[in-house]
PDB file of N, CA and C in Angstrom:
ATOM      1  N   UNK A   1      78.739-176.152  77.415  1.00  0.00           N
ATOM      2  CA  UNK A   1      77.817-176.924  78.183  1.00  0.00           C
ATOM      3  C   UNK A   1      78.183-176.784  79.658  1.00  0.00           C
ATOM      4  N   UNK A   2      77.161-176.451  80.393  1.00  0.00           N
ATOM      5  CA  UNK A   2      77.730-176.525  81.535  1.00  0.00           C
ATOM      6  C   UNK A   2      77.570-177.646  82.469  1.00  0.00           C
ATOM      7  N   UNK A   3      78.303-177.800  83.453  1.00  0.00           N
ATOM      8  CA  UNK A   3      79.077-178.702  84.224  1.00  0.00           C
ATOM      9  C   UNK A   3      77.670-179.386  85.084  1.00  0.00           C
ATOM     10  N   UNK A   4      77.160-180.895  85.328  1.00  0.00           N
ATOM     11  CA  UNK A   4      76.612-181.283  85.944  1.00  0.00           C
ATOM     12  C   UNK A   4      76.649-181.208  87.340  1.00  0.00           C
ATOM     13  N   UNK A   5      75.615-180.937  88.568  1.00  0.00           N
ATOM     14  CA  UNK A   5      76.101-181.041  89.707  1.00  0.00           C
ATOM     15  C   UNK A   5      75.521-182.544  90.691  1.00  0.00           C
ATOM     16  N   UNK A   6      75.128-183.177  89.542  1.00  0.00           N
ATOM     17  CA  UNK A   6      74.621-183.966  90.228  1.00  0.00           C
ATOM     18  C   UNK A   6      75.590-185.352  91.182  1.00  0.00           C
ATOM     19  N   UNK A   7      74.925-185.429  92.093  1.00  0.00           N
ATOM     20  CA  UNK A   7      75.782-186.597  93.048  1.00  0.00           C
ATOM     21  C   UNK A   7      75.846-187.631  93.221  1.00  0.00           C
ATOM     22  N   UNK A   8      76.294-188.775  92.844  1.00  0.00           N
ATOM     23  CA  UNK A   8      75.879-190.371  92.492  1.00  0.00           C
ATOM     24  C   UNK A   8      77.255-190.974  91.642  1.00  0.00           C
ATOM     25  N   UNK A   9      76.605-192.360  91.764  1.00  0.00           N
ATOM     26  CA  UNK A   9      78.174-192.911  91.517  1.00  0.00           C
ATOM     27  C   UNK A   9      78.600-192.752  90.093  1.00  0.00           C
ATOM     28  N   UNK A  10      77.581-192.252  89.153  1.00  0.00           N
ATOM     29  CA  UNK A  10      78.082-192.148  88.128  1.00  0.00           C
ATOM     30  C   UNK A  10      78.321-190.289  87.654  1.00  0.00           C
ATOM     31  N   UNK A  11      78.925-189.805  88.788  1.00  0.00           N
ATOM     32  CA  UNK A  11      79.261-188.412  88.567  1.00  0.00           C
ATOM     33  C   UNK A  11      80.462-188.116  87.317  1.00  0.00           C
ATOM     34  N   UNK A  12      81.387-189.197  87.772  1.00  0.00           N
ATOM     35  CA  UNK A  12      82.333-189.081  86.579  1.00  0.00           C
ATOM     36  C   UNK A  12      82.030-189.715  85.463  1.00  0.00           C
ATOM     37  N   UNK A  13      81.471-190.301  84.950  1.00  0.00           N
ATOM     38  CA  UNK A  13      80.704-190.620  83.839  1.00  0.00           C
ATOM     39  C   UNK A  13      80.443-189.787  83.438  1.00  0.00           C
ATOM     40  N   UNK A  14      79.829-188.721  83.901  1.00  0.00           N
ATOM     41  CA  UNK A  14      78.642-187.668  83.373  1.00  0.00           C
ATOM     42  C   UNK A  14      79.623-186.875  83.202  1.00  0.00           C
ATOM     43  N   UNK A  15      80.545-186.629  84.173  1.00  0.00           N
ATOM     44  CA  UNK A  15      81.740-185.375  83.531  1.00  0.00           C
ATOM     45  C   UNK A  15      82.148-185.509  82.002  1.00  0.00           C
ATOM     46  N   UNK A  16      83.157-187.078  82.072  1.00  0.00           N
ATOM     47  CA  UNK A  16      83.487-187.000  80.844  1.00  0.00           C
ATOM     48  C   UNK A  16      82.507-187.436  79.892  1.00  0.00           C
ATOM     49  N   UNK A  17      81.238-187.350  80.100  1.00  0.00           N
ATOM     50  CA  UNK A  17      80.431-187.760  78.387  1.00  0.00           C
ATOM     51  C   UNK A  17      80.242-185.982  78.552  1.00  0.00           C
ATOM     52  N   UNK A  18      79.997-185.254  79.378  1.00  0.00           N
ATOM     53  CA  UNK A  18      79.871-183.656  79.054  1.00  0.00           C
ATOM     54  C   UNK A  18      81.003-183.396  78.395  1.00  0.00           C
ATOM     55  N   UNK A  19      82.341-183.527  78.627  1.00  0.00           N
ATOM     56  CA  UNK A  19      83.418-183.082  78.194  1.00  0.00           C
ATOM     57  C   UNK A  19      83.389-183.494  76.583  1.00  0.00           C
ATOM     58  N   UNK A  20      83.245-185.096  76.189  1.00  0.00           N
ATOM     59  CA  UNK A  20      83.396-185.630  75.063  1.00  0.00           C
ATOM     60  C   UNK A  20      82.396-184.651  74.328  1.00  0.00           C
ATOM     61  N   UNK A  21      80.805-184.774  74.953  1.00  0.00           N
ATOM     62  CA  UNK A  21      80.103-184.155  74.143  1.00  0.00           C
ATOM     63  C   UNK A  21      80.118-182.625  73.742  1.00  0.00           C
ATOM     64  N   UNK A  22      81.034-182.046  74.884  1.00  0.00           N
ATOM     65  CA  UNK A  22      81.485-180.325  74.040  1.00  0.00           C
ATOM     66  C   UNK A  22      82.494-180.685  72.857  1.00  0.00           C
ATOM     67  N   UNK A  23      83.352-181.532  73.248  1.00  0.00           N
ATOM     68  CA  UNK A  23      84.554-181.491  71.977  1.00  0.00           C
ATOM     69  C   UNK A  23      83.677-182.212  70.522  1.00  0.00           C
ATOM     70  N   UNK A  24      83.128-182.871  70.433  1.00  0.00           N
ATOM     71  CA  UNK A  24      81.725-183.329  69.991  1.00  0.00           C
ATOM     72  C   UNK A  24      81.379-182.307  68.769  1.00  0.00           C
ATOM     73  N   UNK A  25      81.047-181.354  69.308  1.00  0.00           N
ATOM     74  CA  UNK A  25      80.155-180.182  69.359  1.00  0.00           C
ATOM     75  C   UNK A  25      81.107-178.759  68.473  1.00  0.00           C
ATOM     76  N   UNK A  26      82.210-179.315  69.022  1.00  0.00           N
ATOM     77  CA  UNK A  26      83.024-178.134  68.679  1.00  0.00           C
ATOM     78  C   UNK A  26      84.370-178.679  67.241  1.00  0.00           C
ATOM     79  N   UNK A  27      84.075-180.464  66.901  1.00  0.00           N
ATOM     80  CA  UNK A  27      84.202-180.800  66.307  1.00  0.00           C
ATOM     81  C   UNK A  27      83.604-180.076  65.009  1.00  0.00           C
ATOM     82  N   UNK A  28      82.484-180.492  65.027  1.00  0.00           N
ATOM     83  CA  UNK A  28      81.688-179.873  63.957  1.00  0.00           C
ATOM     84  C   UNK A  28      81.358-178.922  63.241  1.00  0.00           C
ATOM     85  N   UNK A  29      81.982-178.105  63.242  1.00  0.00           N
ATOM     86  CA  UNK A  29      82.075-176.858  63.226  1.00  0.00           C
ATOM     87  C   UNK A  29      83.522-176.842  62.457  1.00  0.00           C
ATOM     88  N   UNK A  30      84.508-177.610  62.091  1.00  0.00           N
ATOM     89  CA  UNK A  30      85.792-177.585  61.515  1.00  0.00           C
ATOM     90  C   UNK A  30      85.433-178.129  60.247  1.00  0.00           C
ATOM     91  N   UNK A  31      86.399-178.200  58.803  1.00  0.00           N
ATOM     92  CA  UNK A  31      86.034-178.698  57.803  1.00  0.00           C
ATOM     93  C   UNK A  31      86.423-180.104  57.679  1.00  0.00           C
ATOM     94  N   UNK A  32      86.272-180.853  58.585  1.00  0.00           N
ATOM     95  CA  UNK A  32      86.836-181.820  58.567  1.00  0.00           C
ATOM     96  C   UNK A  32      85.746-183.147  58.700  1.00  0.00           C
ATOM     97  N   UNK A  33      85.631-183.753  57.945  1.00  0.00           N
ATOM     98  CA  UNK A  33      84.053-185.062  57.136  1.00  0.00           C
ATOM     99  C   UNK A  33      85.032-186.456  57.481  1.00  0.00           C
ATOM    100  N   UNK A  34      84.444-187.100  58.050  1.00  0.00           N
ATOM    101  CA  UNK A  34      84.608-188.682  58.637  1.00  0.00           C
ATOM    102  C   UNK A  34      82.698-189.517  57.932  1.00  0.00           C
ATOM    103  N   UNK A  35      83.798-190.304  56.433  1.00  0.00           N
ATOM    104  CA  UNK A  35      82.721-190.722  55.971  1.00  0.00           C
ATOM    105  C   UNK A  35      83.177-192.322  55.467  1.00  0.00           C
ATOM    106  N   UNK A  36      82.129-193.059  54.884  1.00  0.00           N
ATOM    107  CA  UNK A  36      80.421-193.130  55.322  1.00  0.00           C
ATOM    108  C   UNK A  36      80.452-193.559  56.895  1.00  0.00           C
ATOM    109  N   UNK A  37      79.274-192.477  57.376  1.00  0.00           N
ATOM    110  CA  UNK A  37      79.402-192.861  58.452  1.00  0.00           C
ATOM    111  C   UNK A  37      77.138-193.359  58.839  1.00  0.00           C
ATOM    112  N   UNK A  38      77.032-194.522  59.233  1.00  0.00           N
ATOM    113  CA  UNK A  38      77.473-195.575  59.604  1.00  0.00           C
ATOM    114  C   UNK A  38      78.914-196.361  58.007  1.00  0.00           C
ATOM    115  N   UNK A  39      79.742-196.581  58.982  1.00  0.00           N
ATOM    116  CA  UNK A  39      80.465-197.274  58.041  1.00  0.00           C
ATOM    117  C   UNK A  39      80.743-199.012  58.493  1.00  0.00           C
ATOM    118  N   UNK A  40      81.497-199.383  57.643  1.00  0.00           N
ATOM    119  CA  UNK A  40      81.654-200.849  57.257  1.00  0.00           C
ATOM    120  C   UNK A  40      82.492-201.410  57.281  1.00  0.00           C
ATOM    121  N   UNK A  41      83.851-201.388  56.524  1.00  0.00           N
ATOM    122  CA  UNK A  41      85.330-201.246  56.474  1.00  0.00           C
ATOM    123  C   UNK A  41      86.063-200.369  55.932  1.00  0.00           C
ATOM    124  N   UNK A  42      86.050-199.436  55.670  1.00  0.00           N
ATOM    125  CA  UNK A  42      86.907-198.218  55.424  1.00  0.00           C
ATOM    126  C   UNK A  42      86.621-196.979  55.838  1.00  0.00           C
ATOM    127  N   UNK A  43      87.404-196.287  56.492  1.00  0.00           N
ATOM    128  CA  UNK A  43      86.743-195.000  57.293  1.00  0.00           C
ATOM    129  C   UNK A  43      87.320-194.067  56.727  1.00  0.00           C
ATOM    130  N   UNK A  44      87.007-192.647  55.403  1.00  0.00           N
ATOM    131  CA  UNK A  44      87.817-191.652  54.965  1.00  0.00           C
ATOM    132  C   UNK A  44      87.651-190.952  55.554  1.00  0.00           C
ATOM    133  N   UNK A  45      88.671-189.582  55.755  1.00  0.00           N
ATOM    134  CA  UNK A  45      88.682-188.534  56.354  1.00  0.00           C
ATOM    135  C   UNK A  45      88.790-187.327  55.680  1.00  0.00           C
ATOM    136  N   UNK A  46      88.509-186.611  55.639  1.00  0.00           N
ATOM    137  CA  UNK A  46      88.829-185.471  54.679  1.00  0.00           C
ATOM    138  C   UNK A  46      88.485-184.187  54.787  1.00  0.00           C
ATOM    139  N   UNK A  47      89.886-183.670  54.555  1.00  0.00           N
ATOM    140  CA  UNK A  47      90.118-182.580  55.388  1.00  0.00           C
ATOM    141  C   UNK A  47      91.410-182.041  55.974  1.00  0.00           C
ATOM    142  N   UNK A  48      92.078-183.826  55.918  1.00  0.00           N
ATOM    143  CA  UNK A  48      93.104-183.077  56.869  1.00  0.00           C
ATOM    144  C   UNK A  48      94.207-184.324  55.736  1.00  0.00           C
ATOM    145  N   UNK A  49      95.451-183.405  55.643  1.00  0.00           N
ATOM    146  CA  UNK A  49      96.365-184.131  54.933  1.00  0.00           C
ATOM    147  C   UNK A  49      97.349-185.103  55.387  1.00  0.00           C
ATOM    148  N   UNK A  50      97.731-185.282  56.686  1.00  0.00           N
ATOM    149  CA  UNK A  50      98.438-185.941  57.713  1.00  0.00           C
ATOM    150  C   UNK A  50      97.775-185.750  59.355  1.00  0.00           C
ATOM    151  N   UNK A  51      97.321-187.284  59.745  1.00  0.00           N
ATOM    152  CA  UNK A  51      97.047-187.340  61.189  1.00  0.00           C
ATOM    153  C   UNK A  51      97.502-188.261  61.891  1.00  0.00           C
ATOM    154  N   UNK A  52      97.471-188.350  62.690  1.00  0.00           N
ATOM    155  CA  UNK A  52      97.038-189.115  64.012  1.00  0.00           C
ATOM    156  C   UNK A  52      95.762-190.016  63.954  1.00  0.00           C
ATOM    157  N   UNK A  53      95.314-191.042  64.081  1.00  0.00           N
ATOM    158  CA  UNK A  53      94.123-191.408  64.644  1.00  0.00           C
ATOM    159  C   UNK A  53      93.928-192.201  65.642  1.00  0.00           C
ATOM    160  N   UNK A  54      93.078-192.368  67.048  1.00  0.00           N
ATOM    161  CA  UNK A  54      92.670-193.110  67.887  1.00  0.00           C
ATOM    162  C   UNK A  54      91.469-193.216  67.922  1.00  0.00           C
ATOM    163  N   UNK A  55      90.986-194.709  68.095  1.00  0.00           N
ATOM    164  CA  UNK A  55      89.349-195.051  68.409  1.00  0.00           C
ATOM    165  C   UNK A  55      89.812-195.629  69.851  1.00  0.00           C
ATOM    166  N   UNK A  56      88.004-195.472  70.163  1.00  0.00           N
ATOM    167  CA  UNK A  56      87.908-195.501  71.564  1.00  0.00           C
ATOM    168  C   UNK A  56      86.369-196.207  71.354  1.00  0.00           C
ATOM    169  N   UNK A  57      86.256-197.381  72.351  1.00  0.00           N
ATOM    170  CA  UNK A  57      85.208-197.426  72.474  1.00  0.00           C
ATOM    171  C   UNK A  57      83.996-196.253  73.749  1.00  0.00           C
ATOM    172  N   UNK A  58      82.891-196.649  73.292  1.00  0.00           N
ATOM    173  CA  UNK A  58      82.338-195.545  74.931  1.00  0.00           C
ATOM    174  C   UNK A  58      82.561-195.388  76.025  1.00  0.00           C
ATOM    175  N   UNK A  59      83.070-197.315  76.237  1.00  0.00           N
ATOM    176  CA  UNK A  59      83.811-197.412  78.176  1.00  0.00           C
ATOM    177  C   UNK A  59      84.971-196.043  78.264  1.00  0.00           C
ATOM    178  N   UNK A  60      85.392-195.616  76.924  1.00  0.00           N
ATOM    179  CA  UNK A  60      86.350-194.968  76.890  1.00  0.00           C
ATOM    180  C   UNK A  60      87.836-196.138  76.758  1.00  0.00           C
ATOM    181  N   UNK A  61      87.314-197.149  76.393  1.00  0.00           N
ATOM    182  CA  UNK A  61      88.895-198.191  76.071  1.00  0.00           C
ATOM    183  C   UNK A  61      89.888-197.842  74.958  1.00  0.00           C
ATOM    184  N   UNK A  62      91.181-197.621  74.624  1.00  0.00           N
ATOM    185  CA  UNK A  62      91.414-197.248  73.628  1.00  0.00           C
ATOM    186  C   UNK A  62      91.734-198.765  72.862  1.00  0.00           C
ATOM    187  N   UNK A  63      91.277-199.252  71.880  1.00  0.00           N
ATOM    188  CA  UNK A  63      91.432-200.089  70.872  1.00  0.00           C
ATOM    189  C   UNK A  63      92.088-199.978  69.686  1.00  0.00           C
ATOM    190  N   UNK A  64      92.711-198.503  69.244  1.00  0.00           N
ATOM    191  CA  UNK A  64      92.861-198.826  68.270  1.00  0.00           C
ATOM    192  C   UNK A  64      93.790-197.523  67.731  1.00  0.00           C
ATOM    193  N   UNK A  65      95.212-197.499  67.370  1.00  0.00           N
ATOM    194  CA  UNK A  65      96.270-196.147  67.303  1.00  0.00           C
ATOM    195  C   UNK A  65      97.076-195.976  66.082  1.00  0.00           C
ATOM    196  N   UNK A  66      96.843-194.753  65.283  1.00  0.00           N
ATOM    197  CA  UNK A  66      98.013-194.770  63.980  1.00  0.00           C
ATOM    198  C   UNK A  66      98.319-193.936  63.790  1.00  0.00           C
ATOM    199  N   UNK A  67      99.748-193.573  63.578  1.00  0.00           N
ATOM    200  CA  UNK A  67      99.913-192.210  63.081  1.00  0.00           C
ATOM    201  C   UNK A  67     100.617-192.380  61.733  1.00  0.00           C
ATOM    202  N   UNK A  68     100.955-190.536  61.133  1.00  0.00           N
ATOM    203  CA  UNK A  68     101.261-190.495  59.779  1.00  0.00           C
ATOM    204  C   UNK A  68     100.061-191.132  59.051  1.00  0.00           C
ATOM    205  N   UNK A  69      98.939-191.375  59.299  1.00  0.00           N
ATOM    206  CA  UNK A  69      97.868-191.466  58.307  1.00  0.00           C
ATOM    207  C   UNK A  69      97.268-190.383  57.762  1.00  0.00           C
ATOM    208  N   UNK A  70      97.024-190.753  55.982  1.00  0.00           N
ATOM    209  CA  UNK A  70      96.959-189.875  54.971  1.00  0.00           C
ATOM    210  C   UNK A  70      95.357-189.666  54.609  1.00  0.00           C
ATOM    211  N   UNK A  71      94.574-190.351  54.614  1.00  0.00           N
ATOM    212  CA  UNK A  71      93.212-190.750  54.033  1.00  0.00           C
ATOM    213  C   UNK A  71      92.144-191.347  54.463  1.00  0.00           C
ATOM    214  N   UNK A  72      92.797-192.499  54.913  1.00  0.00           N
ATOM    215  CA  UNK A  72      91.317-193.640  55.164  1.00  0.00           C
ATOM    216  C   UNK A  72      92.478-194.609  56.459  1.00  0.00           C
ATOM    217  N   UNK A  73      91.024-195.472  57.121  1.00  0.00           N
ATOM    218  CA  UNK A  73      91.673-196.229  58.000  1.00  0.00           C
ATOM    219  C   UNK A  73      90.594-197.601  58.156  1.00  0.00           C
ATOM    220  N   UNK A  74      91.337-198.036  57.988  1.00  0.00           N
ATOM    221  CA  UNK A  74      90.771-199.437  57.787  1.00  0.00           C
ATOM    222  C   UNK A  74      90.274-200.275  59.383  1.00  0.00           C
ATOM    223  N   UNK A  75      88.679-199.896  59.211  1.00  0.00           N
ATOM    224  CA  UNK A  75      88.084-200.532  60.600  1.00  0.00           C
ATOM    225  C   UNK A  75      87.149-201.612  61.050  1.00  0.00           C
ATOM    226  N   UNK A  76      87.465-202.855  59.490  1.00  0.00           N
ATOM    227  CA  UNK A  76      86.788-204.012  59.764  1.00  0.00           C
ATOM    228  C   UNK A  76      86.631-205.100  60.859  1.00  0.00           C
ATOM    229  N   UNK A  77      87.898-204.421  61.768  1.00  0.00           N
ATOM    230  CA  UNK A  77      87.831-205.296  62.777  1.00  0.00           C
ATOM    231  C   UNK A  77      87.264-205.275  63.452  1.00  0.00           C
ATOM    232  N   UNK A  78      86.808-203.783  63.843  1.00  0.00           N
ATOM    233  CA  UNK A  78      85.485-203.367  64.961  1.00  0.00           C
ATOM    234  C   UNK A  78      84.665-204.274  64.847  1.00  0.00           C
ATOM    235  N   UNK A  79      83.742-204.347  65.895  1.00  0.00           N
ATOM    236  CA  UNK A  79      82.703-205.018  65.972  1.00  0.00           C
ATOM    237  C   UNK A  79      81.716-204.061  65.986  1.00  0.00           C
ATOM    238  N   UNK A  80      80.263-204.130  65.499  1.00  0.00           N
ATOM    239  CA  UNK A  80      79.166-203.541  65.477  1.00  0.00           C
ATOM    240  C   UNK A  80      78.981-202.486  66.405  1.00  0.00           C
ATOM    241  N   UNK A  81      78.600-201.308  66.623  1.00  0.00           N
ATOM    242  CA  UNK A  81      78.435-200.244  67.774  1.00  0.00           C
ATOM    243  C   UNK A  81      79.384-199.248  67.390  1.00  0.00           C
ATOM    244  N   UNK A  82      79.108-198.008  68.402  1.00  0.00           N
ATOM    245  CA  UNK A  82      79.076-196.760  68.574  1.00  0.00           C
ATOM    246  C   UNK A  82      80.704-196.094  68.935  1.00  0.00           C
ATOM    247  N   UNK A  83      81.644-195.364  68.221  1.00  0.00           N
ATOM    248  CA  UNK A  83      82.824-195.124  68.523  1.00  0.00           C
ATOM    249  C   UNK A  83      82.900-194.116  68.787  1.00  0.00           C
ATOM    250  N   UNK A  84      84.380-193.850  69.261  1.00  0.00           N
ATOM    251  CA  UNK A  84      85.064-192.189  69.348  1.00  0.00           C
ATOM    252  C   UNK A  84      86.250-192.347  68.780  1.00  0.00           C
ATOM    253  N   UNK A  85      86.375-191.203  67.705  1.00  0.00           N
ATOM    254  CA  UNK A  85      87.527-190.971  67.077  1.00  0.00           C
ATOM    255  C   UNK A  85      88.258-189.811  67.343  1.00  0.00           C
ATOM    256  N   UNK A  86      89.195-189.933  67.442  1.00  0.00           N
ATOM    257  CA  UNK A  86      90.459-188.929  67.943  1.00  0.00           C
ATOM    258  C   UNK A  86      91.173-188.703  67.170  1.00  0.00           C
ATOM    259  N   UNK A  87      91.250-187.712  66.121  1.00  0.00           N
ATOM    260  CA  UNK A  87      92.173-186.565  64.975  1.00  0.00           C
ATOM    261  C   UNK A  87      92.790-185.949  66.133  1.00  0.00           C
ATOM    262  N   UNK A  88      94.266-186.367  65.481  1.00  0.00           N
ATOM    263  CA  UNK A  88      95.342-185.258  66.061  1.00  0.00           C
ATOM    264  C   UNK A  88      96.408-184.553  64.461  1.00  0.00           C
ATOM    265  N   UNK A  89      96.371-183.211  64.170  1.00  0.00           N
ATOM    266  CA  UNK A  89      97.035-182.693  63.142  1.00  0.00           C
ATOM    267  C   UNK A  89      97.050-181.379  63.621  1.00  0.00           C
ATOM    268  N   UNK A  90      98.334-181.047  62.816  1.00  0.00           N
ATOM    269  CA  UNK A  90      99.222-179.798  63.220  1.00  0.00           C
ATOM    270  C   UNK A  90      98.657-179.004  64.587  1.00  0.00           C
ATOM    271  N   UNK A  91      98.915-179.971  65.829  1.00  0.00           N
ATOM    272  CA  UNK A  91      98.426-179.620  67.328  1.00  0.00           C
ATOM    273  C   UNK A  91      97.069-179.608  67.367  1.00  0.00           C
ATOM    274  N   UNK A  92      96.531-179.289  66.072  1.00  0.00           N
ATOM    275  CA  UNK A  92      95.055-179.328  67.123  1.00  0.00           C
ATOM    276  C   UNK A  92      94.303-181.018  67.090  1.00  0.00           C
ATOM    277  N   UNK A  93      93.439-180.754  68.327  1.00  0.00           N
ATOM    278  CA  UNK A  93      92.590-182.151  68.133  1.00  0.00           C
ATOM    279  C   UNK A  93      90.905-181.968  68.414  1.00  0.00           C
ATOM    280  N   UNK A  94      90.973-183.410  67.356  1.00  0.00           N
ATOM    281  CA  UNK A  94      89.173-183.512  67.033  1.00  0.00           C
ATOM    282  C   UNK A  94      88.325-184.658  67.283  1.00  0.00           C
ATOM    283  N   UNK A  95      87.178-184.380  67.587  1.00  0.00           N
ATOM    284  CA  UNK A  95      86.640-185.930  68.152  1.00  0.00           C
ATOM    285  C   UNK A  95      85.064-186.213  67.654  1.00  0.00           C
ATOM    286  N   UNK A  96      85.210-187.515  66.863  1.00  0.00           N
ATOM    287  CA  UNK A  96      84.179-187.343  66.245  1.00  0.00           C
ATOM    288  C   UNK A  96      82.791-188.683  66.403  1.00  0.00           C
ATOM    289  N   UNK A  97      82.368-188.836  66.599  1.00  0.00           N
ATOM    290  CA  UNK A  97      81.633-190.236  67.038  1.00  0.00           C
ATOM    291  C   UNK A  97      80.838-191.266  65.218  1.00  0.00           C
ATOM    292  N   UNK A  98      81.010-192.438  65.830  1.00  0.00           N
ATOM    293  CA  UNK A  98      81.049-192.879  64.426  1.00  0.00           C
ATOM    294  C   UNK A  98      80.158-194.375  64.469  1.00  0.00           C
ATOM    295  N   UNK A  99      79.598-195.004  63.666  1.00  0.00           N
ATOM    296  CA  UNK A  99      78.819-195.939  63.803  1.00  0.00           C
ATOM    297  C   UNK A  99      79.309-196.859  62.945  1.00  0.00           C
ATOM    298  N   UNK A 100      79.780-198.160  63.975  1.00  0.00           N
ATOM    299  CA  UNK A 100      80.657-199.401  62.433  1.00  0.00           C
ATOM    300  C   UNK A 100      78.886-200.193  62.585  1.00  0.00           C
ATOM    301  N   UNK A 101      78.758-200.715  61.254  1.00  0.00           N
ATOM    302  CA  UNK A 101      77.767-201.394  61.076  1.00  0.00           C
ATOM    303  C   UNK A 101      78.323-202.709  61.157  1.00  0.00           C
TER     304      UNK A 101
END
């Protein structure tokens, strides 16, 4: 994707939702399934046998960090709306957007 040139106060905004939305993009494309997604309280992953995980809300806040997780991650605490998830395993990383109902 290429790089916005536009000028205004929300220039960096626009950088990093371009940035999120290539890794996004380039997520998808790996064998790696973040399900049910809209989800509820349990978030599986599958695909990957040992990770990392971070959620993020859109402000980009990080809320939420675990590592050595095997399977699933338990995200009843969220509140309703739109996430970013952050897979980290054997160096590489993945980012996937997710909907808690």
């Amino acid at each position: 994707m290429k790089k916005n040139s536009i000028k205004n106060n929300n220039s960096e905004e626009l950088k990093i939702q371009q940035l999120v939305d290539e890794k996004i993009a380039h997520s998808q494309y790996s064998n790696i399934s973040l399900y049910p997604n809209p989800v509820i309280d349990k978030l599986i992953v599958n695909g990957l046998t040992k990770f990392s995980i971070s959620i993020y809300d859109l402000y980009g806040r990080h809320l939420f960090n675990a590592d050595k997780v095997t399977a699933s991650i338990d995200v009843s605490n969220l509140t309703p709306g739109i996430y970013l998830i952050h897979l980290k395993s054997e160096g590489k990383s993945y980012i996937y957007k997710i909907v808690k109902q």
